[in-house]
Protein backbone atom coordinates (compact mmCIF):
# COMPACT_ATOMS: atom_id res chain seq x y z
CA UNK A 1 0.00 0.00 0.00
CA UNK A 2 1.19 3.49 -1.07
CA UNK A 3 1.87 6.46 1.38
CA UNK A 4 -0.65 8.46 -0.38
CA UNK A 5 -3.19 5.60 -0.08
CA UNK A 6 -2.59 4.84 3.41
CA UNK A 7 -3.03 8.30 4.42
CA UNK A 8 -6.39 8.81 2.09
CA UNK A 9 -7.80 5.95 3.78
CA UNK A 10 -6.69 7.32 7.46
CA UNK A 11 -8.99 10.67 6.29
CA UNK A 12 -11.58 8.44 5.91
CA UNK A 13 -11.48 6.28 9.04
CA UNK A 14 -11.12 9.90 10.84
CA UNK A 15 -14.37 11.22 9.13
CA UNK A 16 -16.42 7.65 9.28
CA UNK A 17 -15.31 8.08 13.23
CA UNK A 18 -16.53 11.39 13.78
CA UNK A 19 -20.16 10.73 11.64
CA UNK A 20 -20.33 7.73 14.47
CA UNK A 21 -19.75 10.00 17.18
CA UNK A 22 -22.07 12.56 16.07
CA UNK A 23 -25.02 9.56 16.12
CA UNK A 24 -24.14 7.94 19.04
CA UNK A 25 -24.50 11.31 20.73
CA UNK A 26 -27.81 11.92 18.90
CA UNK A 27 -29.12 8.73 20.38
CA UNK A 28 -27.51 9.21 23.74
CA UNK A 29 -29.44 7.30 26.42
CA UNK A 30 -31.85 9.69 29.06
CA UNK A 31 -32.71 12.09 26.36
CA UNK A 32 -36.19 13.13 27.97
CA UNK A 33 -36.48 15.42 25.15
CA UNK A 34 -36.34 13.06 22.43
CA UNK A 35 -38.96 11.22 23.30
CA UNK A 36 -41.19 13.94 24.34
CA UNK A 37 -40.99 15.56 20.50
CA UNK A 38 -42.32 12.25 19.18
CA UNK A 39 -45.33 11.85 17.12
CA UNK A 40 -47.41 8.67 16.74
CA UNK A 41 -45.52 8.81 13.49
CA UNK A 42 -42.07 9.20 14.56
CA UNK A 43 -40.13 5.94 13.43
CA UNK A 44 -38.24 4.91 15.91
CA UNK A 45 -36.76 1.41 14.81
CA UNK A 46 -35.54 2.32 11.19
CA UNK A 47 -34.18 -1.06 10.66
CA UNK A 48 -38.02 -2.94 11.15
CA UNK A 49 -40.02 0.82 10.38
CA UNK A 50 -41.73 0.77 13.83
CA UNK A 51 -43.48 3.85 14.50
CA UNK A 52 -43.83 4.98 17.83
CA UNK A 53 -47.84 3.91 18.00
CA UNK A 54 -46.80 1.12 17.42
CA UNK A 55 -44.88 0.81 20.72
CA UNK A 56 -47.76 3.05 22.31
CA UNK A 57 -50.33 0.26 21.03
CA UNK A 58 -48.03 -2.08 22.87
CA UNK A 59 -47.80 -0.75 25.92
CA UNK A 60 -51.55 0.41 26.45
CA UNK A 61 -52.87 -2.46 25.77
CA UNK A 62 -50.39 -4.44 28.03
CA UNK A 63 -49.63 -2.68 31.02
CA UNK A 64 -47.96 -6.04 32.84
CA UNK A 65 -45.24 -4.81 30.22
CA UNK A 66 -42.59 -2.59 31.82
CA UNK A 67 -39.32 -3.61 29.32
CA UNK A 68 -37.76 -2.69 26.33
CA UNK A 69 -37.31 -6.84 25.37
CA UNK A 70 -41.29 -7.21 26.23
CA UNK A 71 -41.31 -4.34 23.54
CA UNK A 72 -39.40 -6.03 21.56
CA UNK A 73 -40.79 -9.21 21.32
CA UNK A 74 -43.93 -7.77 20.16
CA UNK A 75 -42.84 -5.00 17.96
CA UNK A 76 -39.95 -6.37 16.27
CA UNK A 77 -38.09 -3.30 17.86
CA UNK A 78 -33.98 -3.92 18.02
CA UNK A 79 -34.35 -7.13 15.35
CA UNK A 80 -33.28 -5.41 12.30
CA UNK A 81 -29.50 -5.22 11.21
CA UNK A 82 -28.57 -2.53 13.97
CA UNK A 83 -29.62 -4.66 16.84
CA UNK A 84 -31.21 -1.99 18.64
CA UNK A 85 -28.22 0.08 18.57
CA UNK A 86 -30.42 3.11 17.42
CA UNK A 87 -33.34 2.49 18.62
CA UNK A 88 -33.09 0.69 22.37
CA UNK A 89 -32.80 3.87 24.07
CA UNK A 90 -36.21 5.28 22.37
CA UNK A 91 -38.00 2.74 23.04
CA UNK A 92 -36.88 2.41 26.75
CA UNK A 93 -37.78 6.37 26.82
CA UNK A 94 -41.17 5.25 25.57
CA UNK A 95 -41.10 2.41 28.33
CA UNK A 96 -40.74 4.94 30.89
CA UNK A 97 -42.34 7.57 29.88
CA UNK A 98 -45.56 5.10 30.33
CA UNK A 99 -44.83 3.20 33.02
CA UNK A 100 -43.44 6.10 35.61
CA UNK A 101 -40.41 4.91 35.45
CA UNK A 102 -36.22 5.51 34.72
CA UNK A 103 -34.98 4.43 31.25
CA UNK A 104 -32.52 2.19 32.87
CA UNK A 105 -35.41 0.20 34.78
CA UNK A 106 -37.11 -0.37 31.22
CA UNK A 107 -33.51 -2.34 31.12
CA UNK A 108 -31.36 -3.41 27.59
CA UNK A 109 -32.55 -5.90 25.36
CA UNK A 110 -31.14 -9.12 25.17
CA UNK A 111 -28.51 -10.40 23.11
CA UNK A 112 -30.28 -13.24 21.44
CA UNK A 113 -28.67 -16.09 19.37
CA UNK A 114 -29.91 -16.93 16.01
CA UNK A 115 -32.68 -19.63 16.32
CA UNK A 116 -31.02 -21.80 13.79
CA UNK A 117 -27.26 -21.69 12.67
CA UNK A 118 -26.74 -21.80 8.82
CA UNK A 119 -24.04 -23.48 8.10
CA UNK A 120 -21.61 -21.94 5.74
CA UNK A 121 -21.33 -24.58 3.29
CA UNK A 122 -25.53 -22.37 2.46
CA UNK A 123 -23.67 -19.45 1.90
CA UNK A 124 -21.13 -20.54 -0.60
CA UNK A 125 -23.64 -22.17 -2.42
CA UNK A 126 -25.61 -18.77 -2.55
CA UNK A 127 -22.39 -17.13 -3.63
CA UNK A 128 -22.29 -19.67 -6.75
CA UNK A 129 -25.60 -19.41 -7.88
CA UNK A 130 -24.22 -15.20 -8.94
């Protein structure tokens, strides 16, 4: 690798870094505001497009239901390819918000494993069927 090529791709690990840091901080956990500005229209799992009535639904009509995981389990909330690395804390705002409570008592959701390893001998075949 060349000087100039190393040093390109260094810019870009520098700028890909401080886009990261700029959303983490955007979905920083106790944000009280964030979840007070949002609409029954508001997506808040991008990944699975779960708007936030959706999660209202949820919770009204289950009020035993006092976690983000119980969210997600209905919702789909934190199972698309971020793992709820966007959305958890929104939804544990929403969790609190209706149930009185802190966003760390709605807890984290659960690292799940996949319900069925693949093996990869099923991927290369799907790479030689391109």
């Amino acid at each position: 690798m060349t000087a100039v090529r190393s040093r390109a791709l260094e810019r870009d690990l520098r700028r890909s870094r401080r886009f990261a840091a700029v959303v983490q901080r955007m979905f920083a956990p106790e944000r009280p505001g964030l979840t007070a500005l949002a609409t029954p229209a508001t997506t808040v799992c991008r990944c699975e497009a779960i708007p936030r009535s959706d999660i209202d639904g949820f919770l009204q009509a289950n009020p035993h239901a006092d976690t983000v995981d119980a969210v997600k389990l209905s919702c789909r909330t934190g199972m698309g390819p971020c793992q709820g690395r966007y959305c958890e804390t929104t939804v544990a705002g929403a969790v609190a918000a209706a149930r009185g409570t802190t966003v760390a008592a709605a807890g984290r959701f659960a690292a799940q494993l996949p319900v069925k390893p693949v093996p990869l001998q099923t991927y290369a075949e799907l790479l030689d069927g391109d």
